[in-house]
Every structure is written in C-alpha cells, then in structure tokens.
N, C-alpha and C. Protein backbone atom coordinates (compact mmCIF):
# COMPACT_ATOMS: atom_id res chain seq x y z
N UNK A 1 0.84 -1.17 0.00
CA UNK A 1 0.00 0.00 0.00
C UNK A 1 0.89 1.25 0.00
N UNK A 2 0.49 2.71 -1.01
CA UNK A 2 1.50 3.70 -1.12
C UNK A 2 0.82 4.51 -0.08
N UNK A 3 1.45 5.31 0.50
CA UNK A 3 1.44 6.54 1.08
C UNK A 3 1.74 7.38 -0.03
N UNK A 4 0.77 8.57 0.62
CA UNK A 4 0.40 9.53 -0.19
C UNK A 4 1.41 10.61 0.13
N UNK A 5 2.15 11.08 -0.81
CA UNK A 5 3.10 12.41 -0.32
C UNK A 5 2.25 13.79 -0.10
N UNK A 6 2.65 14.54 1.02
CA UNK A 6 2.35 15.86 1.33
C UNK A 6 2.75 16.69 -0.03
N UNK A 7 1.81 17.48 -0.52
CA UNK A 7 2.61 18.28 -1.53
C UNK A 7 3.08 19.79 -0.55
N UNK A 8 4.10 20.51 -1.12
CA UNK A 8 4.07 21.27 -0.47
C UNK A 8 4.09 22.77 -1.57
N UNK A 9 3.72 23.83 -1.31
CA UNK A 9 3.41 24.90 -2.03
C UNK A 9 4.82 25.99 -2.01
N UNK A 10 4.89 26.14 -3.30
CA UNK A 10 5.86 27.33 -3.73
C UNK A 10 5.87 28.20 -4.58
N UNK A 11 6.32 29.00 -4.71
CA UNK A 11 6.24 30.20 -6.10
C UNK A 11 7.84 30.60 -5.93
N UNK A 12 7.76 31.04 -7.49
CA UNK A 12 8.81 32.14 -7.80
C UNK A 12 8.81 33.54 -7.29
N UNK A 13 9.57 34.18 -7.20
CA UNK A 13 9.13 36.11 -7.10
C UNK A 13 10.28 36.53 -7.52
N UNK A 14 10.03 38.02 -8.00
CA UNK A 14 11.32 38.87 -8.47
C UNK A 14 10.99 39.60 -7.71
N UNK A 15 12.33 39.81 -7.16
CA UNK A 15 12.43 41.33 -6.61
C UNK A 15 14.14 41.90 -6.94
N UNK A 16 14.06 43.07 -6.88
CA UNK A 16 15.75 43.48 -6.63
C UNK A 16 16.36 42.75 -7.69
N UNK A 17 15.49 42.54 -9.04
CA UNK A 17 16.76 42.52 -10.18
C UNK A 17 17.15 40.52 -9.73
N UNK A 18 16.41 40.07 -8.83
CA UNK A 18 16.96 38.68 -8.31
C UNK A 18 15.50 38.12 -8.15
N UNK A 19 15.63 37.11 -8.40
CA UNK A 19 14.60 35.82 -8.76
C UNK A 19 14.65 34.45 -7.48
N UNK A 20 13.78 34.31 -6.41
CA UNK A 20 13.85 33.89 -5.27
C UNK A 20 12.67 32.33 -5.51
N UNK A 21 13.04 31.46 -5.04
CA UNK A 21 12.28 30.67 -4.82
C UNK A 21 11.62 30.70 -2.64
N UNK A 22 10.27 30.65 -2.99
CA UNK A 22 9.99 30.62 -1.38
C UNK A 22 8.44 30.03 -1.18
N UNK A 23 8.80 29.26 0.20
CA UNK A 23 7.27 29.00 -0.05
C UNK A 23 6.77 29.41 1.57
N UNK A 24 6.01 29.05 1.91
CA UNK A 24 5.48 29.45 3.55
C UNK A 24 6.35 29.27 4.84
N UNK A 25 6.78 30.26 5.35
CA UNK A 25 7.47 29.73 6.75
C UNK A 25 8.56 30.00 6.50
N UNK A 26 9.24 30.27 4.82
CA UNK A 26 10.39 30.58 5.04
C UNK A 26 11.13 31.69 5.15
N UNK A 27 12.12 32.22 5.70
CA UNK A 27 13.14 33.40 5.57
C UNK A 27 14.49 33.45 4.91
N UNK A 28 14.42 34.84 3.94
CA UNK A 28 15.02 34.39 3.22
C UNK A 28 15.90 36.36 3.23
N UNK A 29 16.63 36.67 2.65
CA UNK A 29 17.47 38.07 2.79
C UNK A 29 17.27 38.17 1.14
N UNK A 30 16.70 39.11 1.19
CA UNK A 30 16.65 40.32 -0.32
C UNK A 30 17.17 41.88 -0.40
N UNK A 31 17.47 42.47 -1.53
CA UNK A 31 17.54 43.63 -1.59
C UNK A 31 16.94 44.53 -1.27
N UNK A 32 17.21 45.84 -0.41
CA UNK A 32 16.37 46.63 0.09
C UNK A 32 15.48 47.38 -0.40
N UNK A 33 14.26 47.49 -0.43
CA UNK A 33 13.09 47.95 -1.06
C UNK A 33 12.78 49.00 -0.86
N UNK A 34 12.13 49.95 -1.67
CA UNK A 34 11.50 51.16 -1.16
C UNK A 34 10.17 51.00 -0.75
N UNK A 35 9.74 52.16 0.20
CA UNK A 35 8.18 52.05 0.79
C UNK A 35 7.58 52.85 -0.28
N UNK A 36 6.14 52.35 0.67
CA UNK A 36 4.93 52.81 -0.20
C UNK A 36 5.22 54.32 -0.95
N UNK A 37 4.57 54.55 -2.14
CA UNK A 37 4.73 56.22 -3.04
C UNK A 37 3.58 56.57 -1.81
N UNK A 38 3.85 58.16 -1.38
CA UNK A 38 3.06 59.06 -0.43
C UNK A 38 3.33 60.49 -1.20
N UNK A 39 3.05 61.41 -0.60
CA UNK A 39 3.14 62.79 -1.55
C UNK A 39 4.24 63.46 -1.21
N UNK A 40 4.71 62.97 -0.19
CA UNK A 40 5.99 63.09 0.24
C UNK A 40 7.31 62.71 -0.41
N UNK A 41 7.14 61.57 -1.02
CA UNK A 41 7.88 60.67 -2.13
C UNK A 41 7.68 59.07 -1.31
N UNK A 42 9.09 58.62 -1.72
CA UNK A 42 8.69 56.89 -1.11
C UNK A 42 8.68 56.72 0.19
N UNK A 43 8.27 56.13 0.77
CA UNK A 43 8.47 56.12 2.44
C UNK A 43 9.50 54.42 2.54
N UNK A 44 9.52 54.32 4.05
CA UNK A 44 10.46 53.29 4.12
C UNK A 44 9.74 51.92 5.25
N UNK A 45 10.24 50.86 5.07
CA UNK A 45 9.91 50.03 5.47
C UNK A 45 10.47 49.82 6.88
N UNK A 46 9.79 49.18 8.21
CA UNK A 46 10.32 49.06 9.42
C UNK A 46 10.29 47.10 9.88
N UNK A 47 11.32 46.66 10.79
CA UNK A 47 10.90 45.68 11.03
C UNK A 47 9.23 45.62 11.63
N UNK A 48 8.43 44.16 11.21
CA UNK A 48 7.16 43.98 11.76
C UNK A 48 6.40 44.46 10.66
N UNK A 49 6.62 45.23 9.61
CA UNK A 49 5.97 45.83 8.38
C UNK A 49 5.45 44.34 7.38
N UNK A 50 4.34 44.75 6.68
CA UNK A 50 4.45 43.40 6.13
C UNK A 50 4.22 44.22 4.19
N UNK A 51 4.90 43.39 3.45
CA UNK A 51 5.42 43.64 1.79
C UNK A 51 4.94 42.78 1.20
N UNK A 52 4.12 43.05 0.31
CA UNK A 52 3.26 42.16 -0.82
C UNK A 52 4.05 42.31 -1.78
N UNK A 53 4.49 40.99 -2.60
CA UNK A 53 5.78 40.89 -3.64
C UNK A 53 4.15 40.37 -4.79
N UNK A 54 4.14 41.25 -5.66
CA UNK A 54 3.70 41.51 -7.02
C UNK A 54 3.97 40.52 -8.03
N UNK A 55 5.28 40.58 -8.32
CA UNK A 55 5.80 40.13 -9.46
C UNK A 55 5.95 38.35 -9.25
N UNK A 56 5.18 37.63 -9.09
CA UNK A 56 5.29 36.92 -9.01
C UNK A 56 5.30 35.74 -10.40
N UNK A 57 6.46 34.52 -10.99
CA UNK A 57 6.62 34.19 -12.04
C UNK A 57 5.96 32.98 -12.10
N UNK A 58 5.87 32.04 -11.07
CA UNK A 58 5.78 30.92 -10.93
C UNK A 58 4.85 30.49 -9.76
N UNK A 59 4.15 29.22 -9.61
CA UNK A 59 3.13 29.11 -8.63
C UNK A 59 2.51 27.33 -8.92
N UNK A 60 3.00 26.49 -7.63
CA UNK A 60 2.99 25.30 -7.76
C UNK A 60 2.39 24.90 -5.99
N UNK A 61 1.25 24.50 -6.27
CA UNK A 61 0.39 24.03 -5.25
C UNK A 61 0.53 22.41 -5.21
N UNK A 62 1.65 21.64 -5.74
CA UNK A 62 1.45 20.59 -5.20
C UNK A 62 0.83 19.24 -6.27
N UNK A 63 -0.08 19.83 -6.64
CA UNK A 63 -1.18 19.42 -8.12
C UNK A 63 -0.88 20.48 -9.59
N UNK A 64 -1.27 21.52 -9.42
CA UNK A 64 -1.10 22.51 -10.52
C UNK A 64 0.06 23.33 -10.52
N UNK A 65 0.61 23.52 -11.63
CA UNK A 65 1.41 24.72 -12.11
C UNK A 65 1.03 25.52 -12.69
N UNK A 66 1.23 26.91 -12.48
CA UNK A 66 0.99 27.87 -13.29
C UNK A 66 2.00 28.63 -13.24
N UNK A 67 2.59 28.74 -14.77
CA UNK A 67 3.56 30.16 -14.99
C UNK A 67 3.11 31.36 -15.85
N UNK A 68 3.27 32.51 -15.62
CA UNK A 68 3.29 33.47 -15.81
C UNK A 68 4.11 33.87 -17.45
N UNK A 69 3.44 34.85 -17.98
CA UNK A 69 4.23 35.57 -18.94
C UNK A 69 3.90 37.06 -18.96
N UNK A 70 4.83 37.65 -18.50
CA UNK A 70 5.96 37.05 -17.79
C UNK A 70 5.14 36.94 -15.86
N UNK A 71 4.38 37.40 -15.90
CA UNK A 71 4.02 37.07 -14.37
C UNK A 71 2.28 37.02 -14.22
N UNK A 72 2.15 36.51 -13.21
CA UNK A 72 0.99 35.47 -13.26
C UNK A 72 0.03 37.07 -12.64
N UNK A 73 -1.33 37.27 -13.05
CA UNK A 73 -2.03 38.18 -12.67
C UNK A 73 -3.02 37.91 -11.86
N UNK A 74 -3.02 39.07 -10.89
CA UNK A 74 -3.73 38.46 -9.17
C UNK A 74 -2.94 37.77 -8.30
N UNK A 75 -1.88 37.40 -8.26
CA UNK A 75 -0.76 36.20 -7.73
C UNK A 75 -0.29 36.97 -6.78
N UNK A 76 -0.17 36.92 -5.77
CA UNK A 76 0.87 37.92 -4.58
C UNK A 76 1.60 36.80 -3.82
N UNK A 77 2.81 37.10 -2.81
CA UNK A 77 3.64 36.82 -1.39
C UNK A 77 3.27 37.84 -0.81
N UNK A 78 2.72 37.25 0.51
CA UNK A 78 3.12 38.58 1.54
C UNK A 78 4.38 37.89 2.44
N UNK A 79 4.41 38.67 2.98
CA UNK A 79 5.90 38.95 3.78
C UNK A 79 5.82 39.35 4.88
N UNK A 80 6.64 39.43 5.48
CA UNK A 80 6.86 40.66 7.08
C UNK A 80 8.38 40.54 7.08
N UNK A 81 8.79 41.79 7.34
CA UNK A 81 10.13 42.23 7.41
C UNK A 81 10.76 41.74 8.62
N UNK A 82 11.57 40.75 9.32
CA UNK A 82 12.35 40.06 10.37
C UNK A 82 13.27 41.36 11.11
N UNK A 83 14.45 41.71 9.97
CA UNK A 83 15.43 42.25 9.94
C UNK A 83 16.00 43.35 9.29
N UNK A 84 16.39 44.74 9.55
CA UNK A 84 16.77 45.00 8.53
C UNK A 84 18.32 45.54 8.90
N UNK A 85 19.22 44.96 7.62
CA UNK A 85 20.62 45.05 8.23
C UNK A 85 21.64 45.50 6.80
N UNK A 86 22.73 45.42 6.92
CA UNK A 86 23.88 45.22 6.18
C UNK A 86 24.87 44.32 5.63
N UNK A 87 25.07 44.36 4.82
CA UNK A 87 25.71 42.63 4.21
C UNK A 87 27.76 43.22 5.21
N UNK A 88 28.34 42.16 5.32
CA UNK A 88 29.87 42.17 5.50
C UNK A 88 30.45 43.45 4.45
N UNK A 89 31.23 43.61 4.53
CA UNK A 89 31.80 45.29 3.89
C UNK A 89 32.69 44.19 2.97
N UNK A 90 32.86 44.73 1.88
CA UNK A 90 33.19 44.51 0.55
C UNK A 90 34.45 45.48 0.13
N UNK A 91 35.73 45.23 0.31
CA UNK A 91 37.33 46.02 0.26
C UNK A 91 37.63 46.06 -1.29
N UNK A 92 37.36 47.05 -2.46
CA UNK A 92 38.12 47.26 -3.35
C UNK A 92 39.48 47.94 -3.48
N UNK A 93 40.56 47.73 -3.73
CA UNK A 93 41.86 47.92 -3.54
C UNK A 93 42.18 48.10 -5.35
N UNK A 94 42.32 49.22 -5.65
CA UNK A 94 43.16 49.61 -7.50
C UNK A 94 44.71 50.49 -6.76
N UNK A 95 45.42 49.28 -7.24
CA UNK A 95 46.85 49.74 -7.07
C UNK A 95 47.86 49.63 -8.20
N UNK A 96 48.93 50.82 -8.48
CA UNK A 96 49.45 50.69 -9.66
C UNK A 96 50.86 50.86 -9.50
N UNK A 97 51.43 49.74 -9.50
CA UNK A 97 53.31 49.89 -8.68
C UNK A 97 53.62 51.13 -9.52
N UNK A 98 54.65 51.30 -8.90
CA UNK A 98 55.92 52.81 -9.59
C UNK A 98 55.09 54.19 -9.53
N UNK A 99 53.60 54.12 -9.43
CA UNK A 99 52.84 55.67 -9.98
C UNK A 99 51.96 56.09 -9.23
N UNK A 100 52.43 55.97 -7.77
CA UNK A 100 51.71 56.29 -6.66
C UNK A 100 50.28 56.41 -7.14
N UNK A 101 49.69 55.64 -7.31
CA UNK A 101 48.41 55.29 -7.76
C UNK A 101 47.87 54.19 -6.51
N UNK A 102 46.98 55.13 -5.56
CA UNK A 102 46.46 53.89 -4.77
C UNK A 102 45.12 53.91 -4.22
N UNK A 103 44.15 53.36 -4.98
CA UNK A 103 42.41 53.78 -4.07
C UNK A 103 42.02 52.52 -2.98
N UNK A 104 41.22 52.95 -2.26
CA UNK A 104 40.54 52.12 -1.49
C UNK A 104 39.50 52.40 -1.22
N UNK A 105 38.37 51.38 -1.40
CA UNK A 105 37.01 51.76 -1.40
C UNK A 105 36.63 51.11 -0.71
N UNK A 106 34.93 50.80 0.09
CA UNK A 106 34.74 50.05 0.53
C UNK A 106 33.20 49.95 1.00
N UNK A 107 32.26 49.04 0.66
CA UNK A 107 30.96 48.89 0.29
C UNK A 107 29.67 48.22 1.26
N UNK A 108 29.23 48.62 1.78
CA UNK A 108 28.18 47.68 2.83
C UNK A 108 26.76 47.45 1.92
N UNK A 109 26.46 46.71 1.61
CA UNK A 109 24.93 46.38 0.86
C UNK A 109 24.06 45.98 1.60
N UNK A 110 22.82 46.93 2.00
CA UNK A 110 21.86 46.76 3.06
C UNK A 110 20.64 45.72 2.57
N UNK A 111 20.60 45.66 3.34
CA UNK A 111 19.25 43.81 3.13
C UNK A 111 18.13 44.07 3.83
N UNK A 112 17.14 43.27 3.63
CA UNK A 112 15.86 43.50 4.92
C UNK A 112 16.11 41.33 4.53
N UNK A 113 15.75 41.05 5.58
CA UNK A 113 15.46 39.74 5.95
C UNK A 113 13.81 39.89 5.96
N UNK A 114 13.26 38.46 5.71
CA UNK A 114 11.91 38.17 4.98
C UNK A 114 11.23 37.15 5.25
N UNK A 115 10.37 37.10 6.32
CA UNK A 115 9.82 35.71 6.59
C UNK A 115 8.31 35.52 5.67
N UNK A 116 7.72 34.85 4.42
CA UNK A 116 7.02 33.97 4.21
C UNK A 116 6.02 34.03 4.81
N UNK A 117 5.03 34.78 4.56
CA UNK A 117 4.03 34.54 5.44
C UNK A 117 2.59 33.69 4.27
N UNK A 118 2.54 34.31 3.39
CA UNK A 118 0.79 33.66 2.73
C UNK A 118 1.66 33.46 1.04
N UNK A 119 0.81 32.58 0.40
CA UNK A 119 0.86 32.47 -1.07
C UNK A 119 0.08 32.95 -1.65
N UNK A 120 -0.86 33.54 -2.05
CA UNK A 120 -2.05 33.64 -2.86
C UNK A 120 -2.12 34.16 -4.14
C-alpha cells in the first residue's frame, strides 16, 4: 500500500533585479526595497511591516502549475520584514606599482530579511 506524499506549495518572485524561490514559513534576505509612493515621495519600510511581492513568475500548489508571462495576474507573497541590516563590507583595492596610484574603497549592501508569510 503507497502513502500519499504531502505536496508542499511554492512560487517564484522577483524582486531586486533577483529571482527567489519561497514557499510558507520561510526566511530568506533580499535587496532593500522602497516604501509605499506618499506625496511626500517613497516612504520606508520598518521591522514587523508586512510587503506584498507583485511580481510573481511561478506558482505550484502541489497538483497545478501555473507560470506566468511574464508574471501570473492576481498572484501575490506577503511577507513581514524580520530584519533590517547590512551585508559584510566589501574592500576594493586599484593599485598601480611605480605611480603612486592607490584607491581604497569600501561597500556595505543593506538587506531587509523576509519571513514567508501567505501564497495567494
């Protein structure tokens, strides 16, 4: 006699130029987003905030697939913001023997961390 496998539910999403696989429950670190347009201009996101990801490509319940061209319409992730932080600092060094030529740069890339909350 077979046992029946649990299916479990996932989608694609774009955000930040980057293409994420996620499904419920999980946390995952993306590029930092801008907040809602206000008349003010964009506003900004706080931990506990929750972000509906739009662009969604892909969407697999287990039984059905549906993909998008390029993205599926009505399809959302919501989200809630965990974290919001900075990646490790990133050291560029352009050095040029004999011609006193010497830069140093150096880069922090800010993240919000992302817990998975609904598929729909």
């Amino acid at each position: 006699m077979a046992t029946k496998e649990i299916a479990k539910e996932f989608a694609v999403i774009q955000t930040g130029g980057k293409q994420y696989l996620v499904s419920e429950g999980e946390t995952l670190k993306i590029e930092k987003i801008k907040g809602p347009l206000s008349e003010k201009g964009y506003g900004t996101f706080n931990v506990g905030d929750t972000v509906v990801f739009d662009e969604v490509l892909l969407v697999d319940n287990g039984l059905d697939t549906t993909i998008g061209a390029p993205t599926i319409p009505g399809a959302k992730v919501t989200a809630e913001v965990q974290k919001i932080g900075k990646a490790p600092k990133v050291t560029v060094i352009k050095y040029k023997a004999k011609s006193n030529y010497f830069k140093k740069r150096g880069h922090r890339q800010p993240y919000f961390e992302v817990k998975i909350l609904r598929l729909s």
